[in-house]
N, C-alpha and C. Protein backbone atom coordinates (compact mmCIF):
# COMPACT_ATOMS: atom_id res chain seq x y z
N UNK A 1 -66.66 45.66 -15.59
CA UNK A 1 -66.26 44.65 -16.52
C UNK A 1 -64.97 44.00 -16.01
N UNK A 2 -64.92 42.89 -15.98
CA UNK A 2 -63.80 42.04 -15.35
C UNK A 2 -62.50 42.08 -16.43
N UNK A 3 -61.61 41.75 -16.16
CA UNK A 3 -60.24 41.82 -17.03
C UNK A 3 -60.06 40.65 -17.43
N UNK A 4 -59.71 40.08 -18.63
CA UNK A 4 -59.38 38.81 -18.64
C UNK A 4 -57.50 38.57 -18.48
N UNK A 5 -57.74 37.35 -17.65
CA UNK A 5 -56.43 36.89 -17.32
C UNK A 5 -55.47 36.26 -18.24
N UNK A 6 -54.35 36.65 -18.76
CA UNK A 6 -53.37 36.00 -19.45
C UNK A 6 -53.15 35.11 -19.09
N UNK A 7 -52.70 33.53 -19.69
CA UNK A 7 -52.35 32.68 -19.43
C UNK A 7 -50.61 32.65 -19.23
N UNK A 8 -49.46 33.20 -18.53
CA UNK A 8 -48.37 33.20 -18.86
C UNK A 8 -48.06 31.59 -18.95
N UNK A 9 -46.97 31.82 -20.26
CA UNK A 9 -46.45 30.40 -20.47
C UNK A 9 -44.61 30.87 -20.29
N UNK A 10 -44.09 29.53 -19.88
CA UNK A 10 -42.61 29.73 -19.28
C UNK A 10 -41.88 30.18 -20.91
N UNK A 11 -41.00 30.89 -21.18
CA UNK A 11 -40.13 31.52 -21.77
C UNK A 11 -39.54 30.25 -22.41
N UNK A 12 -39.04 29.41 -21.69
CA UNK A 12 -38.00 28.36 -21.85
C UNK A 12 -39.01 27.12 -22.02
N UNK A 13 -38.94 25.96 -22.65
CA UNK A 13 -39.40 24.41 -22.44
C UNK A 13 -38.64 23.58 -21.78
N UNK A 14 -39.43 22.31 -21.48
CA UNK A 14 -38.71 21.67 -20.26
C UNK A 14 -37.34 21.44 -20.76
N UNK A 15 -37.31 21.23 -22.38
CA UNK A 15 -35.97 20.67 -22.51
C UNK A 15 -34.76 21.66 -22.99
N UNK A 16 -34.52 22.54 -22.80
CA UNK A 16 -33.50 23.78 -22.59
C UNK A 16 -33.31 23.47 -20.75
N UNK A 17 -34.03 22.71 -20.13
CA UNK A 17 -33.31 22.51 -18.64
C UNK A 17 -32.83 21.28 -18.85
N UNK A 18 -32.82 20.40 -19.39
CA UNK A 18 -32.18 19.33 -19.45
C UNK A 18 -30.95 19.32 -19.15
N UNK A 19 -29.97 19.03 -18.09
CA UNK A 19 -28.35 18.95 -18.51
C UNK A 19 -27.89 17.28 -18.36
N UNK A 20 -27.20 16.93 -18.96
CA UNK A 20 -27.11 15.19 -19.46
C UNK A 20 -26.04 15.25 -17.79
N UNK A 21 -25.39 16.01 -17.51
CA UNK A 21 -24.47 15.76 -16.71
C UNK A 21 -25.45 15.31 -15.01
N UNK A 22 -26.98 15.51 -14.95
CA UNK A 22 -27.52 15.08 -13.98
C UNK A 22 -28.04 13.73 -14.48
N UNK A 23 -27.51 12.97 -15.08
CA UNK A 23 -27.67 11.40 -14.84
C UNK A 23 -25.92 10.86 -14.95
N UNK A 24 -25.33 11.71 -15.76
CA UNK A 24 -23.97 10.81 -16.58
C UNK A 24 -22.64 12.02 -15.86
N UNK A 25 -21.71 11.72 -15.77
CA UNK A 25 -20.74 12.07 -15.31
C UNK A 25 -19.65 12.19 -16.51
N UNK A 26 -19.25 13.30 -16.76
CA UNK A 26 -18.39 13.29 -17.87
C UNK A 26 -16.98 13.75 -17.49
N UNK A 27 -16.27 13.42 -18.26
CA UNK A 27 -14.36 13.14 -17.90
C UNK A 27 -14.03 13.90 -18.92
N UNK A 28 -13.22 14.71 -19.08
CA UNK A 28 -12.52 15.94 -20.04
C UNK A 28 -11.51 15.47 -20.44
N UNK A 29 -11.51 15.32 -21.65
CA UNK A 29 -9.82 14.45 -22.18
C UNK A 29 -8.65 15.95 -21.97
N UNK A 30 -7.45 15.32 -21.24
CA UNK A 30 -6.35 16.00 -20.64
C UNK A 30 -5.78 16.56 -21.82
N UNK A 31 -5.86 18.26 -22.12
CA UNK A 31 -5.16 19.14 -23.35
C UNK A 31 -3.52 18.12 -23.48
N UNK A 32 -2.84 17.11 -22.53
CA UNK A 32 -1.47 17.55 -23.54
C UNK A 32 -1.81 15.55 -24.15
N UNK A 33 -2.89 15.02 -23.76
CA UNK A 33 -3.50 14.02 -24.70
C UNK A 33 -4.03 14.49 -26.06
N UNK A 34 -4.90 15.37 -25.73
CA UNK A 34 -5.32 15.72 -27.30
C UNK A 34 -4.25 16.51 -27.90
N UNK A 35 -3.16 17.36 -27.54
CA UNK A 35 -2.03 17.70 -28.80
C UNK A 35 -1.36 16.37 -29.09
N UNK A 36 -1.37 15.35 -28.49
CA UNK A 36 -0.38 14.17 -28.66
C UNK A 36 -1.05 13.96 -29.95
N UNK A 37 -2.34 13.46 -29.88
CA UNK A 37 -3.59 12.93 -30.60
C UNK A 37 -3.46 13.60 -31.83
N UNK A 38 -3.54 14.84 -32.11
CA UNK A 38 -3.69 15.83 -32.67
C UNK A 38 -2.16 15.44 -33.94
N UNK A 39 -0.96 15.88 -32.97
CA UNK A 39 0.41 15.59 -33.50
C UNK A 39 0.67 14.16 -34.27
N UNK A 40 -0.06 13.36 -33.95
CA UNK A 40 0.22 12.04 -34.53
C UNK A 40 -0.44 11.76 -35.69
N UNK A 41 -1.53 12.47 -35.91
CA UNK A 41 -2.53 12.51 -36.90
C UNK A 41 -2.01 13.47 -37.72
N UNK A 42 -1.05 13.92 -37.77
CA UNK A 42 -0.44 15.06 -38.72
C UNK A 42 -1.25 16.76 -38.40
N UNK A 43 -1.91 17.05 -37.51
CA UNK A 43 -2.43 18.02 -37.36
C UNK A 43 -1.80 18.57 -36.38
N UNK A 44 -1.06 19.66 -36.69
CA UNK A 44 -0.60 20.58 -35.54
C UNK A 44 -0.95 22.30 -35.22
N UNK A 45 -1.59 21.80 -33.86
CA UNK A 45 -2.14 23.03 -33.56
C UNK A 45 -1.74 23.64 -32.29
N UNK A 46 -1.96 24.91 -31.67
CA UNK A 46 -1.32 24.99 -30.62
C UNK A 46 -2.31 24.92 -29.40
N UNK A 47 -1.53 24.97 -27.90
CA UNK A 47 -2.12 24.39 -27.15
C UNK A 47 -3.43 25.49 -26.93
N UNK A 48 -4.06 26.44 -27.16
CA UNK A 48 -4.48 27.28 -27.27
C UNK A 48 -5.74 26.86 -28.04
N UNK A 49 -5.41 26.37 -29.32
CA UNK A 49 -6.57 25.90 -30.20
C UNK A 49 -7.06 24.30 -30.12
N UNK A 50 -6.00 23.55 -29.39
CA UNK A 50 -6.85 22.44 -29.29
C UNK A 50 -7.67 22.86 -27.92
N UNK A 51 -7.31 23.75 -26.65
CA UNK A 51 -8.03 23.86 -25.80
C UNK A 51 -9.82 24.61 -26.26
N UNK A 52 -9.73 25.21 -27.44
CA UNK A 52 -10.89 25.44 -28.07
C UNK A 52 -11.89 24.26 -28.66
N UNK A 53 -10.73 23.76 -29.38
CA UNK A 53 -11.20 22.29 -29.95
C UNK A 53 -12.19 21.53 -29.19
N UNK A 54 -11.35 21.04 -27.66
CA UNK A 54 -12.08 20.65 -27.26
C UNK A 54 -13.45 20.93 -26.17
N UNK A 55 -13.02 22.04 -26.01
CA UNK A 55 -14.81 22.85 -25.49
C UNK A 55 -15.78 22.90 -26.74
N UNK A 56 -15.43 23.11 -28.34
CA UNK A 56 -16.14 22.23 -29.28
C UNK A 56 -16.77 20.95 -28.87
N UNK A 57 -15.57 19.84 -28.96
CA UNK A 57 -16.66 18.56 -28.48
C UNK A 57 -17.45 17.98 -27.94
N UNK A 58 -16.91 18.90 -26.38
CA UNK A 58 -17.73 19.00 -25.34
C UNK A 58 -19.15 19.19 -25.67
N UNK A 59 -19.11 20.61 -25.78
CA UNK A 59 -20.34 20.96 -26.13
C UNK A 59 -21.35 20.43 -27.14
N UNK A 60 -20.99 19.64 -27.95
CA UNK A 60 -21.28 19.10 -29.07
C UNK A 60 -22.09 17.65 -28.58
N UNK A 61 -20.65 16.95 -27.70
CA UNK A 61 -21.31 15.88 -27.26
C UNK A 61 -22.74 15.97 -26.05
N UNK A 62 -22.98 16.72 -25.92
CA UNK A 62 -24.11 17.38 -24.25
C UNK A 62 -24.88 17.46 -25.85
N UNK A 63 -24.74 18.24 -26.34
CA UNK A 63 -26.30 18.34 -27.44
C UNK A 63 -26.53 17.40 -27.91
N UNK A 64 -25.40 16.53 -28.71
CA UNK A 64 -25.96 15.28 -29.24
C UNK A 64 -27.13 14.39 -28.31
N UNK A 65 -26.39 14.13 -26.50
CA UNK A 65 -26.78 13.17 -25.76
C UNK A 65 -27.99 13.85 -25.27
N UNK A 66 -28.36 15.02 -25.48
CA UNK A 66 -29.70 15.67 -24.62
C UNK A 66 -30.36 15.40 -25.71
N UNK A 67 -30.04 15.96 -27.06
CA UNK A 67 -31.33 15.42 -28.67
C UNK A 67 -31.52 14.02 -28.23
N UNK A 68 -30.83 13.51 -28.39
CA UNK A 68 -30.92 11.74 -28.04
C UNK A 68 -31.51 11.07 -27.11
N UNK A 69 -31.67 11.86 -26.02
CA UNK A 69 -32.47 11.65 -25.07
C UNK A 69 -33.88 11.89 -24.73
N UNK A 70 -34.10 13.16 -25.21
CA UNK A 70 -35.32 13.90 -25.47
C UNK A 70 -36.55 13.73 -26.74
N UNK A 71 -35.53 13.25 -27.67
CA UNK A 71 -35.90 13.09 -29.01
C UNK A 71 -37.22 11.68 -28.63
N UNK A 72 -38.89 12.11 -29.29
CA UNK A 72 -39.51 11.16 -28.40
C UNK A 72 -40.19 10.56 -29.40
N UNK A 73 -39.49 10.82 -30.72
CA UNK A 73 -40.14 10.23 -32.29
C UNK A 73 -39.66 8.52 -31.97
């Protein structure tokens, strides 16, 4: 009696490989710009937490622009 063969399917979909940074080139706003930014807006934080802050946006902005891209509604 023969075995039947599993079909393996990949773990991941194409779009978990997506990274936006292979079409677009992105620029990191300079930590003592964003405490300036930060300070002027009445928000004071230290350089420590805006450097969190902004690996937040970062990351935030790559998901927005990959949904946005991918998104095929």
């Amino acid at each position: 009696m023969s075995k039947k063969k599993s079909k393996k399917t990949p773990k991941t979909d194409g779009s978990s490989l997506f990274e936006p940074e292979s079409i677009m080139k992105f620029q990191e706003m300079p930590l003592d710009v964003a405490v300036k930014m930060f300070k002027e807006s009445g928000i004071y934080v230290s350089d420590e937490e805006t450097s969190e802050i902004l690996s937040l946006f970062h990351t935030l902005t790559k998901i927005t622009i990959k949904e946005f891209l991918l998104n095929k509604d």
